[in-house]
N, C-alpha and C. Protein backbone atom coordinates (compact mmCIF):
# COMPACT_ATOMS: atom_id res chain seq x y z
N UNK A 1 148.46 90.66 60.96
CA UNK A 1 148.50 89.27 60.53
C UNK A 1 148.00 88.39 61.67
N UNK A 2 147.32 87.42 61.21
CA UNK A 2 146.78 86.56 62.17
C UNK A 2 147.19 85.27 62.23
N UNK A 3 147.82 84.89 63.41
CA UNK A 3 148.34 83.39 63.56
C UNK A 3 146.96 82.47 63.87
N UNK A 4 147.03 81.71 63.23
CA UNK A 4 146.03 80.38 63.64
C UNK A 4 146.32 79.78 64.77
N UNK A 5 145.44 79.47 65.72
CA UNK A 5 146.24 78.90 67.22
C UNK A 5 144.84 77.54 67.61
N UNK A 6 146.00 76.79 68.61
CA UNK A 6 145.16 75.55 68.56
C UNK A 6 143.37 75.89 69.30
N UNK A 7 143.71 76.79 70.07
CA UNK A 7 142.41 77.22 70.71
C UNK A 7 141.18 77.14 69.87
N UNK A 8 141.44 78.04 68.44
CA UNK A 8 140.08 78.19 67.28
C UNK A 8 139.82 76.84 67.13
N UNK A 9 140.13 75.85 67.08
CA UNK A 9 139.33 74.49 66.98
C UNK A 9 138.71 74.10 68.22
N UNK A 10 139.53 74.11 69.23
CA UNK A 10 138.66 74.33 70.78
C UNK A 10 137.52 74.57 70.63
N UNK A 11 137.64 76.18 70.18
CA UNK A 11 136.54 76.87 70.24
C UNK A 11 135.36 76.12 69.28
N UNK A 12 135.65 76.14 68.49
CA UNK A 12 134.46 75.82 66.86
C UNK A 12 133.68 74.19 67.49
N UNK A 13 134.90 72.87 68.25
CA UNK A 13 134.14 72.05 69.06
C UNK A 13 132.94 72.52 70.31
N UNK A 14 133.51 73.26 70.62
CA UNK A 14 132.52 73.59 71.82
C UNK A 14 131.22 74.47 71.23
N UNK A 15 131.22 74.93 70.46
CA UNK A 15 130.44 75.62 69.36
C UNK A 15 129.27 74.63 69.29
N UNK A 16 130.02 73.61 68.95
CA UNK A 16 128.90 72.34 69.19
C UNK A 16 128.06 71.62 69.68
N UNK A 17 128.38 71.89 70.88
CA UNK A 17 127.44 71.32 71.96
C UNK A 17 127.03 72.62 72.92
N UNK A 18 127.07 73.65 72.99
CA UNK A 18 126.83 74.36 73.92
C UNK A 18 126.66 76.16 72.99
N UNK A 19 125.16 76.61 73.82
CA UNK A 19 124.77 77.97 72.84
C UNK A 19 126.10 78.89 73.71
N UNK A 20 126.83 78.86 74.37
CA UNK A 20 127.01 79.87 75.15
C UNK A 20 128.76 79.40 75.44
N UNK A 21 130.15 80.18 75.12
CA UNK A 21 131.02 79.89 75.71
C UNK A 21 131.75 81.17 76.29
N UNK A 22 132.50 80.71 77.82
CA UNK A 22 133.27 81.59 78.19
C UNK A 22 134.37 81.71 77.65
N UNK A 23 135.30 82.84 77.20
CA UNK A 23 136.40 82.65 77.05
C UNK A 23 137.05 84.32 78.20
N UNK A 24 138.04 82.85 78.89
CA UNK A 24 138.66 84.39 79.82
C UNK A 24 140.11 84.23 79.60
N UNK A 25 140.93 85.17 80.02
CA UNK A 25 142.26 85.83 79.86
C UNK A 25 142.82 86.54 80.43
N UNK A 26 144.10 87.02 80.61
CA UNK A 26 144.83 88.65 80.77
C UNK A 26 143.87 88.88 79.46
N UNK A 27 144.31 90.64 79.78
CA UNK A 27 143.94 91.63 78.88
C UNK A 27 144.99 91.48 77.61
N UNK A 28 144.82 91.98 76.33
CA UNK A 28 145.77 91.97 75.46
C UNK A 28 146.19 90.65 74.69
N UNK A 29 145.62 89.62 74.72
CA UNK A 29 146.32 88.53 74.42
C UNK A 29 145.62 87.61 73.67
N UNK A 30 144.24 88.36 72.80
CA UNK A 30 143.69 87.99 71.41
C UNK A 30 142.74 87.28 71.97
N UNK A 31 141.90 87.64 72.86
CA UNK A 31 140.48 87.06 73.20
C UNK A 31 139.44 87.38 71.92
N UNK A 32 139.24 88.62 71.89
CA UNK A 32 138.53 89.20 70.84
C UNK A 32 138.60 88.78 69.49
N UNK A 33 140.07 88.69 68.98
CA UNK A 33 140.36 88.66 67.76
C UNK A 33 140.34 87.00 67.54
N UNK A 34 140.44 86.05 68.44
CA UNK A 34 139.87 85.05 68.26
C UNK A 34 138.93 84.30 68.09
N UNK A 35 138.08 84.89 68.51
CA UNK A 35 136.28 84.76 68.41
C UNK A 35 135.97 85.51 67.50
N UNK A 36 136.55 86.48 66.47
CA UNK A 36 136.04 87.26 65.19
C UNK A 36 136.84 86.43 64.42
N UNK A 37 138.11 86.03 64.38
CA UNK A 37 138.93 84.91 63.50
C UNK A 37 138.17 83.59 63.08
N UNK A 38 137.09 83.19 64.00
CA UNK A 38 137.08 81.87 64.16
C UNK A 38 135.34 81.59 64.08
N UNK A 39 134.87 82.24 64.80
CA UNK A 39 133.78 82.33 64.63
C UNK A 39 132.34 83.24 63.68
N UNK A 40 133.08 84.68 63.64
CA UNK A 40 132.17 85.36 62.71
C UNK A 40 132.87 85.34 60.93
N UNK A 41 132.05 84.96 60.02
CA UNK A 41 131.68 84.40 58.81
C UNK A 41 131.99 85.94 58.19
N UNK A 42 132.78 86.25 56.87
CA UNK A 42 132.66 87.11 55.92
C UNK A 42 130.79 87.45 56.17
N UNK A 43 130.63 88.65 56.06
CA UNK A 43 129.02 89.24 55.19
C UNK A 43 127.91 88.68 55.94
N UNK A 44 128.14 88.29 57.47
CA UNK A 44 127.36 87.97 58.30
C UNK A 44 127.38 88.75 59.62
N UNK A 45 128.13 89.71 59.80
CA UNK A 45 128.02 90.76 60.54
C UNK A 45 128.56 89.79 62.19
N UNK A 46 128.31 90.66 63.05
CA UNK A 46 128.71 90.32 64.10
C UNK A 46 128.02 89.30 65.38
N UNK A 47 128.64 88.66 66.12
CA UNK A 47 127.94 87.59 67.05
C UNK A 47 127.98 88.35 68.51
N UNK A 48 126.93 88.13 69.33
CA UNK A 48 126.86 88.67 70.33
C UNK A 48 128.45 88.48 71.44
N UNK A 49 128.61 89.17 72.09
CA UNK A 49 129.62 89.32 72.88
C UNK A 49 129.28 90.20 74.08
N UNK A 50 129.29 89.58 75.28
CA UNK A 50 129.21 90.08 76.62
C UNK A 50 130.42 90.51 77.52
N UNK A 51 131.03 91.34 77.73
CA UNK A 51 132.42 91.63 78.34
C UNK A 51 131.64 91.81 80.33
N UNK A 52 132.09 90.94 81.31
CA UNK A 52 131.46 91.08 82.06
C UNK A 52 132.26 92.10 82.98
N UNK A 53 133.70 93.08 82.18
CA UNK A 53 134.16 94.22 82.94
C UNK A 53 133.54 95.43 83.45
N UNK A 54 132.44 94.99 83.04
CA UNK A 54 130.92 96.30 83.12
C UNK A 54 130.19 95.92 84.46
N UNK A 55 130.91 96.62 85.20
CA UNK A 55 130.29 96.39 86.81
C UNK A 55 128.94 96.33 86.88
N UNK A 56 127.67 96.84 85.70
CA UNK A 56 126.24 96.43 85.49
C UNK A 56 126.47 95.21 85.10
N UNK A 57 126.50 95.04 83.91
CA UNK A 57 126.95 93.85 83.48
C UNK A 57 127.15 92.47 84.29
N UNK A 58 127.92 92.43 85.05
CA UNK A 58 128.54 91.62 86.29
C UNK A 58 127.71 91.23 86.97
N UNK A 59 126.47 92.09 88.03
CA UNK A 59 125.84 92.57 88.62
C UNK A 59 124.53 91.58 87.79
N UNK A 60 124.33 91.90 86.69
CA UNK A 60 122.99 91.24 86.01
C UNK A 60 123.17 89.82 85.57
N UNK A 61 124.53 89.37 85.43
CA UNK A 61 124.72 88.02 85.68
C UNK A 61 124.98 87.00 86.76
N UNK A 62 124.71 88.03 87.87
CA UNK A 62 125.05 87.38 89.13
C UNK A 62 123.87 87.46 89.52
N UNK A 63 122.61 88.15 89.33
CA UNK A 63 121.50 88.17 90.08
C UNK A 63 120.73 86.73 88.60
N UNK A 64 121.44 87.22 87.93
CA UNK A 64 120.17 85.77 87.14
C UNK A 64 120.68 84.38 87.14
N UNK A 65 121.95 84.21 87.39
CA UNK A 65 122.55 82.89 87.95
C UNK A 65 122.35 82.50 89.36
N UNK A 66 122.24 83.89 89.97
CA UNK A 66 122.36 82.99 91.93
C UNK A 66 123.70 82.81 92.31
N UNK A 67 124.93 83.20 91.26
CA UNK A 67 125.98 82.48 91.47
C UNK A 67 127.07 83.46 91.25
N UNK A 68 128.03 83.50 92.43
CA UNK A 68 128.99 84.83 92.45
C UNK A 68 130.43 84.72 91.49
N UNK A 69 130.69 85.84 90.68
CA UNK A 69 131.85 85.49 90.17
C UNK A 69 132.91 86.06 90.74
């Protein structure tokens, strides 16, 4: 079951002005399931998602920003 939380409107505003949002966290505590709750549409399949726990990953966003996380 899924609780509605004030964040999904957060989210869906910022949706608005910007192609790209971070969302960070502890582990476990409905990052994922909030951005599939809120953002991906019945019969429209899935929206890109970058997890930057992928030490490549990390690595390829730090060399194309210039900027250390």
């Amino acid at each position: 079951m899924y609780l509605k939380r004030h964040a999904a409107q957060a989210l869906l505003d910022l949706k608005k002005h910007f192609s790209v949002v971070l969302i960070t966290g502890p582990r476990q505590v409905g990052k994922t399931t909030l951005i599939e709750e809120t953002l991906v549409k019945p019969g429209e399949g899935k929206i890109a998602q970058v997890s930057l726990d992928d030490p490549v990953l990390l690595q390829a966003a730090q060399d194309e920003s210039g900027r250390v996380f």
